[in-house]
PDB file of N, CA and C in Angstrom:
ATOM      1  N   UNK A   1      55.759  18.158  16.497  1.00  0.00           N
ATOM      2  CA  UNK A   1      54.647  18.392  17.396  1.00  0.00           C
ATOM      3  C   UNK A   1      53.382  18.744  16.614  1.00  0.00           C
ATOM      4  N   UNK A   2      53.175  19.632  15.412  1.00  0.00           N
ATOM      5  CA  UNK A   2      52.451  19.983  14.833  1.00  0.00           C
ATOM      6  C   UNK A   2      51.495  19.028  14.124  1.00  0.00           C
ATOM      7  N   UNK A   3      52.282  17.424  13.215  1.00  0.00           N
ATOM      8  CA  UNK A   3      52.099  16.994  12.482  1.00  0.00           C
ATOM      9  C   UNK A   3      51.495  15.686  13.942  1.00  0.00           C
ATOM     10  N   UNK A   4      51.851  15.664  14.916  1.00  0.00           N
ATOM     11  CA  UNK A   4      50.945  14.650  16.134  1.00  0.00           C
ATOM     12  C   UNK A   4      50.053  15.436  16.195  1.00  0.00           C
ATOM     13  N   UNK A   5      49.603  16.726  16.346  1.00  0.00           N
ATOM     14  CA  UNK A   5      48.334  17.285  16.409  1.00  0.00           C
ATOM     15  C   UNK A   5      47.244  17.534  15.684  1.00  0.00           C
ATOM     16  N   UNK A   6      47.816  17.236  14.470  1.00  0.00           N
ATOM     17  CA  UNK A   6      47.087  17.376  13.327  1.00  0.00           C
ATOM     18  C   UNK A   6      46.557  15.805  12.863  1.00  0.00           C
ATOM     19  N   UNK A   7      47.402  15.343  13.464  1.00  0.00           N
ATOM     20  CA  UNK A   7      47.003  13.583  13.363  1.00  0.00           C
ATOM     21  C   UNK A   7      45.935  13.092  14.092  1.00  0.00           C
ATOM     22  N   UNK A   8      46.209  13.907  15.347  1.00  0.00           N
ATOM     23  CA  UNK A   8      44.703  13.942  16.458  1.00  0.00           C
ATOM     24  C   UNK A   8      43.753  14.244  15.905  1.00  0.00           C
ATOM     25  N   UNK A   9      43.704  15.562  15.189  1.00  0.00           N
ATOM     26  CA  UNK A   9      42.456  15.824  14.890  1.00  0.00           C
ATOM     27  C   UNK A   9      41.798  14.985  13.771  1.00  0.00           C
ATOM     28  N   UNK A  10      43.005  14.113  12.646  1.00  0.00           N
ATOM     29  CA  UNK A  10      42.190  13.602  11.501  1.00  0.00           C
ATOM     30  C   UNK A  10      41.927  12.249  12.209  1.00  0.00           C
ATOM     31  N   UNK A  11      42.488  12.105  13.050  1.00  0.00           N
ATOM     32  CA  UNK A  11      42.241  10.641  13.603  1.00  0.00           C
ATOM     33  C   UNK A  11      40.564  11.279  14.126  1.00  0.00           C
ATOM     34  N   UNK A  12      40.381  12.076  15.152  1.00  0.00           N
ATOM     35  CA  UNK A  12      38.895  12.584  15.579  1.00  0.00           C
ATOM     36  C   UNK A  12      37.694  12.547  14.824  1.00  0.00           C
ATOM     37  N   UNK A  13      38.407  13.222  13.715  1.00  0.00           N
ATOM     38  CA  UNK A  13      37.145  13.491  12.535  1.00  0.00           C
ATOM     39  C   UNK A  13      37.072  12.521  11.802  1.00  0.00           C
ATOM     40  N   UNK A  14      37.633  11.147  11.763  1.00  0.00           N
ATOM     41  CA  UNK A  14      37.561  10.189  11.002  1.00  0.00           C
ATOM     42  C   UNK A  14      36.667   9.321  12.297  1.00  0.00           C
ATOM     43  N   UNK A  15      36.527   9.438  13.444  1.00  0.00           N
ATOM     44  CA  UNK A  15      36.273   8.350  14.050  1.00  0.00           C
ATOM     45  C   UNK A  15      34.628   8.992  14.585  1.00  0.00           C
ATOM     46  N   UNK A  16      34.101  10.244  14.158  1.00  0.00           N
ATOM     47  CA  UNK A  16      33.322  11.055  14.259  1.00  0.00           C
ATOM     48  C   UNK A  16      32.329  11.219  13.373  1.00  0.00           C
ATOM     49  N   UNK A  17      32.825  10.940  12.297  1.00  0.00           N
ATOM     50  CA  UNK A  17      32.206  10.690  10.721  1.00  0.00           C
ATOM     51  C   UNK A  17      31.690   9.369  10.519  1.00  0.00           C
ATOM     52  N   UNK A  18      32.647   8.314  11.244  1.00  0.00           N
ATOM     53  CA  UNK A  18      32.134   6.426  11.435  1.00  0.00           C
ATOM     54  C   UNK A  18      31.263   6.843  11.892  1.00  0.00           C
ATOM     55  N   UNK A  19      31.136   6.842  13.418  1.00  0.00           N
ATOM     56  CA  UNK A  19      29.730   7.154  13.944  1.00  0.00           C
ATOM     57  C   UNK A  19      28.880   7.758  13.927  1.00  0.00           C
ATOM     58  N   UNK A  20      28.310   8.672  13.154  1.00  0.00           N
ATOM     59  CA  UNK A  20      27.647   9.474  12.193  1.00  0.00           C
ATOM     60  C   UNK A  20      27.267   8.460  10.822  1.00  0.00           C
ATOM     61  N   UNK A  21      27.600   7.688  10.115  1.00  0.00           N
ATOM     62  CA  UNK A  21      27.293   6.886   9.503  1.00  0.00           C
ATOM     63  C   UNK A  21      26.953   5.484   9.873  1.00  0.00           C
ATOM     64  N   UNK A  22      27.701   4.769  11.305  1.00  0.00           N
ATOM     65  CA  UNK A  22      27.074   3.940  11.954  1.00  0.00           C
ATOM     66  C   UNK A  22      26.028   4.383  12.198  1.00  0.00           C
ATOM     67  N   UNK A  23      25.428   4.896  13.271  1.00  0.00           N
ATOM     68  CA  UNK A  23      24.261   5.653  13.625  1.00  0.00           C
ATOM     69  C   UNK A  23      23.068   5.394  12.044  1.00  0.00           C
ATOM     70  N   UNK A  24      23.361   5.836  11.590  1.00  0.00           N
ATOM     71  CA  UNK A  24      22.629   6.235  10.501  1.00  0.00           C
ATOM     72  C   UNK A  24      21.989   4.829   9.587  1.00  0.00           C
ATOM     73  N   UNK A  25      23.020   4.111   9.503  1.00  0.00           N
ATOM     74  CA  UNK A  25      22.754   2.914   8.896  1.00  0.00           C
ATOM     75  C   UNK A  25      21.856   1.926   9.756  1.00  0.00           C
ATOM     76  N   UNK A  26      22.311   1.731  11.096  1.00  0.00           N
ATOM     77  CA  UNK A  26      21.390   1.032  12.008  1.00  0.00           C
ATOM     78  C   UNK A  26      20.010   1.714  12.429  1.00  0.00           C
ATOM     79  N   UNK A  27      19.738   3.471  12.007  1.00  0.00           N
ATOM     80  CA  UNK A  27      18.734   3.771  11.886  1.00  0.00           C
ATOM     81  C   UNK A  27      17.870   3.032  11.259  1.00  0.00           C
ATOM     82  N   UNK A  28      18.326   3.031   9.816  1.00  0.00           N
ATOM     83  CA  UNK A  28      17.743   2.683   8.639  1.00  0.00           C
ATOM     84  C   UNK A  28      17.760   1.075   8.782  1.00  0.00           C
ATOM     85  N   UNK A  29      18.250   0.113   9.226  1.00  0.00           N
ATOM     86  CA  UNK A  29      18.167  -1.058   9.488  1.00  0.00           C
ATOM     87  C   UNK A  29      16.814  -1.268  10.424  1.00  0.00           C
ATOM     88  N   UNK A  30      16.470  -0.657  11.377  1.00  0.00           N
ATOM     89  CA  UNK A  30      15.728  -0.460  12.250  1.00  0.00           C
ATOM     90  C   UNK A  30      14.029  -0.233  11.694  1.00  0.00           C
ATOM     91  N   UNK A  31      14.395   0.703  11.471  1.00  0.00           N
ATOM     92  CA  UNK A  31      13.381   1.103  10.363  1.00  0.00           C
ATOM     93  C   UNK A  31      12.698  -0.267   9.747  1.00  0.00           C
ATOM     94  N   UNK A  32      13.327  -0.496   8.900  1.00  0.00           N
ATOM     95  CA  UNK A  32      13.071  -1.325   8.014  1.00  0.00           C
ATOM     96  C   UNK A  32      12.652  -2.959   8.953  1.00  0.00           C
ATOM     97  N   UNK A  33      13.408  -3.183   9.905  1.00  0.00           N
ATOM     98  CA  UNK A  33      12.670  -3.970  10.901  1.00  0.00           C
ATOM     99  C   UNK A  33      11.235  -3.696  11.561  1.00  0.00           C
ATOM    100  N   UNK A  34      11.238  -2.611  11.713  1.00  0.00           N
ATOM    101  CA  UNK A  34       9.955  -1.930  12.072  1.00  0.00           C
ATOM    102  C   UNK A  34       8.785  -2.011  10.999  1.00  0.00           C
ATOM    103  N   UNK A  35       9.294  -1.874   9.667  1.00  0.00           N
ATOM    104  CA  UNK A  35       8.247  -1.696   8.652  1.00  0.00           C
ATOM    105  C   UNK A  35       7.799  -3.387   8.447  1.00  0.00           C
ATOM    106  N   UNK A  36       8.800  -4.263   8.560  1.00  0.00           N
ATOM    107  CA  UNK A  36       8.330  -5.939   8.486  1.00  0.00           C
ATOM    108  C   UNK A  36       7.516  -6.489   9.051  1.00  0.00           C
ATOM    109  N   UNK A  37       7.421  -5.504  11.014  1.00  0.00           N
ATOM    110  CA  UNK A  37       6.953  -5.976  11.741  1.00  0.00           C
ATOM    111  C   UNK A  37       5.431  -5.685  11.828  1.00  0.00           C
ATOM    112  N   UNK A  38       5.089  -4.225  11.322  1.00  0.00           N
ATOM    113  CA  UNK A  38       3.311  -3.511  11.222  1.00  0.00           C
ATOM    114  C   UNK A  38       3.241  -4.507  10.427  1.00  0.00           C
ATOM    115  N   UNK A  39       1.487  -4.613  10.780  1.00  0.00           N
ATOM    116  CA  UNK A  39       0.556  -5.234   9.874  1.00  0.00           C
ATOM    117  C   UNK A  39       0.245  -4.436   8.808  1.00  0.00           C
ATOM    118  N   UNK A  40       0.311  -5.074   7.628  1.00  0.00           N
ATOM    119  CA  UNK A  40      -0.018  -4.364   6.110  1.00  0.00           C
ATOM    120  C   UNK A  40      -1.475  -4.385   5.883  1.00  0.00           C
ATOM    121  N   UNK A  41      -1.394  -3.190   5.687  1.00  0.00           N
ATOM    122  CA  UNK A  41      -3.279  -2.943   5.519  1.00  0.00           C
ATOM    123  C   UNK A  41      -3.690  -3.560   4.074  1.00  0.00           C
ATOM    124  N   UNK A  42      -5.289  -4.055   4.493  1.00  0.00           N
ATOM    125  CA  UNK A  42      -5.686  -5.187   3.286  1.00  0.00           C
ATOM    126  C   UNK A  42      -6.218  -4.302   2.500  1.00  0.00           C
ATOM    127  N   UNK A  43      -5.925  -4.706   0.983  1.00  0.00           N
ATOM    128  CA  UNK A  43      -6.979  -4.219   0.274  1.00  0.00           C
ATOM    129  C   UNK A  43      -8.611  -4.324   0.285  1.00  0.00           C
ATOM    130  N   UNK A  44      -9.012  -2.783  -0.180  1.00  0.00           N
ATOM    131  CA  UNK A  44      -9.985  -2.697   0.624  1.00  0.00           C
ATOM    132  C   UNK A  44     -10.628  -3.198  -1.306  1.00  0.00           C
ATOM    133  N   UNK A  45     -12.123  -3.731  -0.953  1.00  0.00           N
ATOM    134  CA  UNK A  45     -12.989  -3.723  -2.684  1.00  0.00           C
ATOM    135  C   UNK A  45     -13.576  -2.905  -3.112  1.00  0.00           C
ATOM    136  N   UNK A  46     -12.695  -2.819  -4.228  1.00  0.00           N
ATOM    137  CA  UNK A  46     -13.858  -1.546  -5.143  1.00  0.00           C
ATOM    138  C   UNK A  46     -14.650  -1.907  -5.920  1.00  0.00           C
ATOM    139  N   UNK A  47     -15.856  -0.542  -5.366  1.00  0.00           N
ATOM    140  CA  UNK A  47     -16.723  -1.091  -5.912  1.00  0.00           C
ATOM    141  C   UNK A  47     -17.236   0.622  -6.570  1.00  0.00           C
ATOM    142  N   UNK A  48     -17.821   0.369  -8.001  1.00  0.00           N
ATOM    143  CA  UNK A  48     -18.805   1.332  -8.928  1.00  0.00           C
ATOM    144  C   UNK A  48     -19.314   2.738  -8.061  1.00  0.00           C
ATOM    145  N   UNK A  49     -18.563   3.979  -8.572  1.00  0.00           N
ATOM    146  CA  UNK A  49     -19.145   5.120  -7.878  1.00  0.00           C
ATOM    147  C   UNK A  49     -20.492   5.126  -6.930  1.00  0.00           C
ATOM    148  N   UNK A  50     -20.624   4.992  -5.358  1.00  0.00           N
ATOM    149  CA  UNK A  50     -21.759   4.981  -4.283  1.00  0.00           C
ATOM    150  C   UNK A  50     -22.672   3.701  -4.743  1.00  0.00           C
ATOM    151  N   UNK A  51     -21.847   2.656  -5.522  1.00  0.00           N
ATOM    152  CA  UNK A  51     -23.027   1.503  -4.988  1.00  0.00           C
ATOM    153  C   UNK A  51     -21.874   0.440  -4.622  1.00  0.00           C
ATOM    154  N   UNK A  52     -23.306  -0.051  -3.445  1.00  0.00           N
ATOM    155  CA  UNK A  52     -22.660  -1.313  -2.673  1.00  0.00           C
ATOM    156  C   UNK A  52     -21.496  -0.765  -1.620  1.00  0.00           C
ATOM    157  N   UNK A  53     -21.561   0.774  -1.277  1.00  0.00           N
ATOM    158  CA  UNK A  53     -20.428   0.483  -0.429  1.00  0.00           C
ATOM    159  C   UNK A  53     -20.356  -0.238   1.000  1.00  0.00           C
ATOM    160  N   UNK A  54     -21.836  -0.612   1.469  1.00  0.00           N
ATOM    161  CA  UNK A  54     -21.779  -1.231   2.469  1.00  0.00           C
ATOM    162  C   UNK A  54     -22.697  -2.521   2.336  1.00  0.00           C
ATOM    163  N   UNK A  55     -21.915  -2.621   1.465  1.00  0.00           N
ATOM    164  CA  UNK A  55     -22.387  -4.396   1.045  1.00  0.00           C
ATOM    165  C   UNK A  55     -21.241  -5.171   1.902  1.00  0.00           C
ATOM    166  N   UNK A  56     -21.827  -6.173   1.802  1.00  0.00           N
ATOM    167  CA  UNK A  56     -21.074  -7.433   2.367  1.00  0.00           C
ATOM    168  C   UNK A  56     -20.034  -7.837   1.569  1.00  0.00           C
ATOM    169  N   UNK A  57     -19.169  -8.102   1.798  1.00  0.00           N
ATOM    170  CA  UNK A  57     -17.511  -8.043   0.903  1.00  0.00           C
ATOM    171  C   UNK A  57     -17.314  -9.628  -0.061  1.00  0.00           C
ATOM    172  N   UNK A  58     -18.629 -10.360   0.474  1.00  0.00           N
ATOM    173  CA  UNK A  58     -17.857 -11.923  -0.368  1.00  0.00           C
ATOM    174  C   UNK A  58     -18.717 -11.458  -1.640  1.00  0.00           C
ATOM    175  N   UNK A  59     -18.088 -13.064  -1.756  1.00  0.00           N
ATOM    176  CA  UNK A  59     -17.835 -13.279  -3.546  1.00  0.00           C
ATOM    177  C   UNK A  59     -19.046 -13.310  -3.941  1.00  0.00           C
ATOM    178  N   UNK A  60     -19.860 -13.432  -4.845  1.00  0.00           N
ATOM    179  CA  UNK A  60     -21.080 -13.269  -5.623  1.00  0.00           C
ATOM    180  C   UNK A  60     -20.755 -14.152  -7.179  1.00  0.00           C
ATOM    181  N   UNK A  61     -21.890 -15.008  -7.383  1.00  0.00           N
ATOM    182  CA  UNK A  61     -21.689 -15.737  -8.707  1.00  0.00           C
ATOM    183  C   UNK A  61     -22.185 -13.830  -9.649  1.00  0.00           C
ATOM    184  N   UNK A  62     -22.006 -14.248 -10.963  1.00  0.00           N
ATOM    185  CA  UNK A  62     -22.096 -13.529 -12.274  1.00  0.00           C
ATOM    186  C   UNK A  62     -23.347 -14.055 -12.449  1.00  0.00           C
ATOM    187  N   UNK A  63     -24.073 -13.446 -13.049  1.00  0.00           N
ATOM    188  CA  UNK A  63     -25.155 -13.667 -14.242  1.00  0.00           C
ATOM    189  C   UNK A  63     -25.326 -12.873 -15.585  1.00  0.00           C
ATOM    190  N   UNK A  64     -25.376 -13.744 -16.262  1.00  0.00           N
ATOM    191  CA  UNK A  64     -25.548 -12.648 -17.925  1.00  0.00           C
ATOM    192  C   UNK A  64     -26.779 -12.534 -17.831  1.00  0.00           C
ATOM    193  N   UNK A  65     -26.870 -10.802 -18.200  1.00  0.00           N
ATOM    194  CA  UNK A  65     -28.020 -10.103 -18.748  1.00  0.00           C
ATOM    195  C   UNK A  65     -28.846 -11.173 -19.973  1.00  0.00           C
ATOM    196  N   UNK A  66     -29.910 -11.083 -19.651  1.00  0.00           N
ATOM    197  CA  UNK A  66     -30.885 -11.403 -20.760  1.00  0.00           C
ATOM    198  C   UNK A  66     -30.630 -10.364 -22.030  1.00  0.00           C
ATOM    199  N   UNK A  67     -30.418  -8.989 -21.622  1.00  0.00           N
ATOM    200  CA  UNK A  67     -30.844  -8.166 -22.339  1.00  0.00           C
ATOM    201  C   UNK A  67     -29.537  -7.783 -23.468  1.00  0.00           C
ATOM    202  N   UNK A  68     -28.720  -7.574 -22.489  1.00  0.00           N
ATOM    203  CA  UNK A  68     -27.662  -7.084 -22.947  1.00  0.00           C
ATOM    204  C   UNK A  68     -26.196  -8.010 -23.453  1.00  0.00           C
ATOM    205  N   UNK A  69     -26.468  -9.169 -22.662  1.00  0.00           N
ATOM    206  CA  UNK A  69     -25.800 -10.410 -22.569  1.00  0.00           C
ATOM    207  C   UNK A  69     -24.110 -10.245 -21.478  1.00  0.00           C
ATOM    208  N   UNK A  70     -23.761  -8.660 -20.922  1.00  0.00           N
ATOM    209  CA  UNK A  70     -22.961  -8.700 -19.714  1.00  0.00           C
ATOM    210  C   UNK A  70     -22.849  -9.523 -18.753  1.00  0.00           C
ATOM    211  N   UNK A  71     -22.005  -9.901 -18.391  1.00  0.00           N
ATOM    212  CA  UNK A  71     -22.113 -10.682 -16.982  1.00  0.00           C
ATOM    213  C   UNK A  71     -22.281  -9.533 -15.640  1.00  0.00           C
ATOM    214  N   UNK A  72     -23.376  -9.752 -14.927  1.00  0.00           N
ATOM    215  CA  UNK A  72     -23.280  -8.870 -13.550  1.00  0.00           C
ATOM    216  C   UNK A  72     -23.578  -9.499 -12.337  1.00  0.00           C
ATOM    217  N   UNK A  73     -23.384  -9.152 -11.509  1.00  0.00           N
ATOM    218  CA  UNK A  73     -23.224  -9.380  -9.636  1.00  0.00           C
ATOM    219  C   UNK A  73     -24.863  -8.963  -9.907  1.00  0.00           C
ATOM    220  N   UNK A  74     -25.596 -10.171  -9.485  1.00  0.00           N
ATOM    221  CA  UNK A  74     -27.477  -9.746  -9.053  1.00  0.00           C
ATOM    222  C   UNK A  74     -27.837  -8.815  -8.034  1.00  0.00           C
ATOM    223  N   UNK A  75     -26.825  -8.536  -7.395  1.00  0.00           N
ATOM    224  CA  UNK A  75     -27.293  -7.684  -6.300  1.00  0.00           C
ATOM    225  C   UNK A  75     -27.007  -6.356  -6.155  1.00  0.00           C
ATOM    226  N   UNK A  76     -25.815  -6.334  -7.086  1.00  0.00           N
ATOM    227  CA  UNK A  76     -25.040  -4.990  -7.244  1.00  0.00           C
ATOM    228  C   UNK A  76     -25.275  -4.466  -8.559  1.00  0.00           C
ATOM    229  N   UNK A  77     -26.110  -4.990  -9.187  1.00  0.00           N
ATOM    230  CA  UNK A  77     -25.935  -4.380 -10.839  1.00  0.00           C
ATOM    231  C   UNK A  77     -26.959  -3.262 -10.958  1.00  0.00           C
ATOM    232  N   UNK A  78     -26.538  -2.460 -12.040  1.00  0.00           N
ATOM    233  CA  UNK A  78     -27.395  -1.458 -12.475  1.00  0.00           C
ATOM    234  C   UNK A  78     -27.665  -1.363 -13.751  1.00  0.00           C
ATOM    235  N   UNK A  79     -28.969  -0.558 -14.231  1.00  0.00           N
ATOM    236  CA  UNK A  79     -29.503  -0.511 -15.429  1.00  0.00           C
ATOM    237  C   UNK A  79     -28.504  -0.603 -16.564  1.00  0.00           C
ATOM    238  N   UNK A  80     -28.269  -1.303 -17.723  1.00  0.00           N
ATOM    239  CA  UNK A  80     -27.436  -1.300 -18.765  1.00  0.00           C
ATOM    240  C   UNK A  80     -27.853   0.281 -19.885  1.00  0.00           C
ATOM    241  N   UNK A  81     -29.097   0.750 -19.475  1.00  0.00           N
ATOM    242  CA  UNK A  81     -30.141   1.450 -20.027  1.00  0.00           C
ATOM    243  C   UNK A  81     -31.128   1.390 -21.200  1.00  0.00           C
ATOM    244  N   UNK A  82     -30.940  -0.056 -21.422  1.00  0.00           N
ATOM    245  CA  UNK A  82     -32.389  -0.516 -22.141  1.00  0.00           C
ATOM    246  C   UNK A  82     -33.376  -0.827 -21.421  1.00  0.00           C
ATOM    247  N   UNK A  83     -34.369  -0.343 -22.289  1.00  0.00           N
ATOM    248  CA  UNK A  83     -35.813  -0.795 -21.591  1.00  0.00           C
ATOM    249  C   UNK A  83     -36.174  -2.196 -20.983  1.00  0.00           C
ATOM    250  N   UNK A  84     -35.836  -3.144 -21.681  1.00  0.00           N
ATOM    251  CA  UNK A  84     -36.255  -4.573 -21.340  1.00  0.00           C
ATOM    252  C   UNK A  84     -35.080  -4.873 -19.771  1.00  0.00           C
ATOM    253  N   UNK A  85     -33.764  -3.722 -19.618  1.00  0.00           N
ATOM    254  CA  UNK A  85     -33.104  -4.657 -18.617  1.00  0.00           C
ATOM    255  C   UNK A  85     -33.780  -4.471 -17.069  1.00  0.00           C
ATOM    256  N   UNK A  86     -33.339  -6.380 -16.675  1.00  0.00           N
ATOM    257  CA  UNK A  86     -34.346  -6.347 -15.237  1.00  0.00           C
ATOM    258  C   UNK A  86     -33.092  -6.173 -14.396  1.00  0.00           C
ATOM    259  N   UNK A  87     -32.445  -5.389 -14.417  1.00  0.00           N
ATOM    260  CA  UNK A  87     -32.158  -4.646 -13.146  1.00  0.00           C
ATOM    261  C   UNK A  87     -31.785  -3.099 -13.193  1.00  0.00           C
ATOM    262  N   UNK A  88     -32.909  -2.862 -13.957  1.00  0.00           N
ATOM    263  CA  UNK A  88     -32.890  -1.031 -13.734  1.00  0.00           C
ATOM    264  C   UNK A  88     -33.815  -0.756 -12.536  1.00  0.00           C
TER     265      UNK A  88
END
């Protein structure tokens, strides 16, 4: 009698522990369906400490400095800090 009762209970706690780990796994399945389904946020452009942050986001040709001979964005560039450069 002892050893049927004791069988009950490991039979219980074995079928108690499945579902506790079922549970758990289809959490995490879920989840992870969930994370496929949000939209992934776009990278945003960086841009040079407070300039251009509300510039317009397209592309821009390069131009080399006369001065310095860098390539820079004409609209976004700043002084190289020589005298002769034309976009200080």
């Amino acid at each position: 009698m002892f050893g049927k009762l004791l069988l009950l209970i490991v039979v219980i706690a074995a079928l108690f522990v499945g579902w506790r780990w079922y549970s758990r796994i289809a959490a995490i399945g879920q989840d992870r369906l969930n994370a496929r389904k949000a939209p992934r946020p776009t990278a945003q452009p960086r841009s040079p400490a407070g300039v251009g942050r509300n510039a317009d986001p397209t592309a821009e040709d390069m131009e080399k400095c006369p001065e310095c001979g860098a390539y820079v964005a004409p609209r976004s560039a700043v002084s190289c800090g020589r005298a002769a450069c034309p976009y200080g």
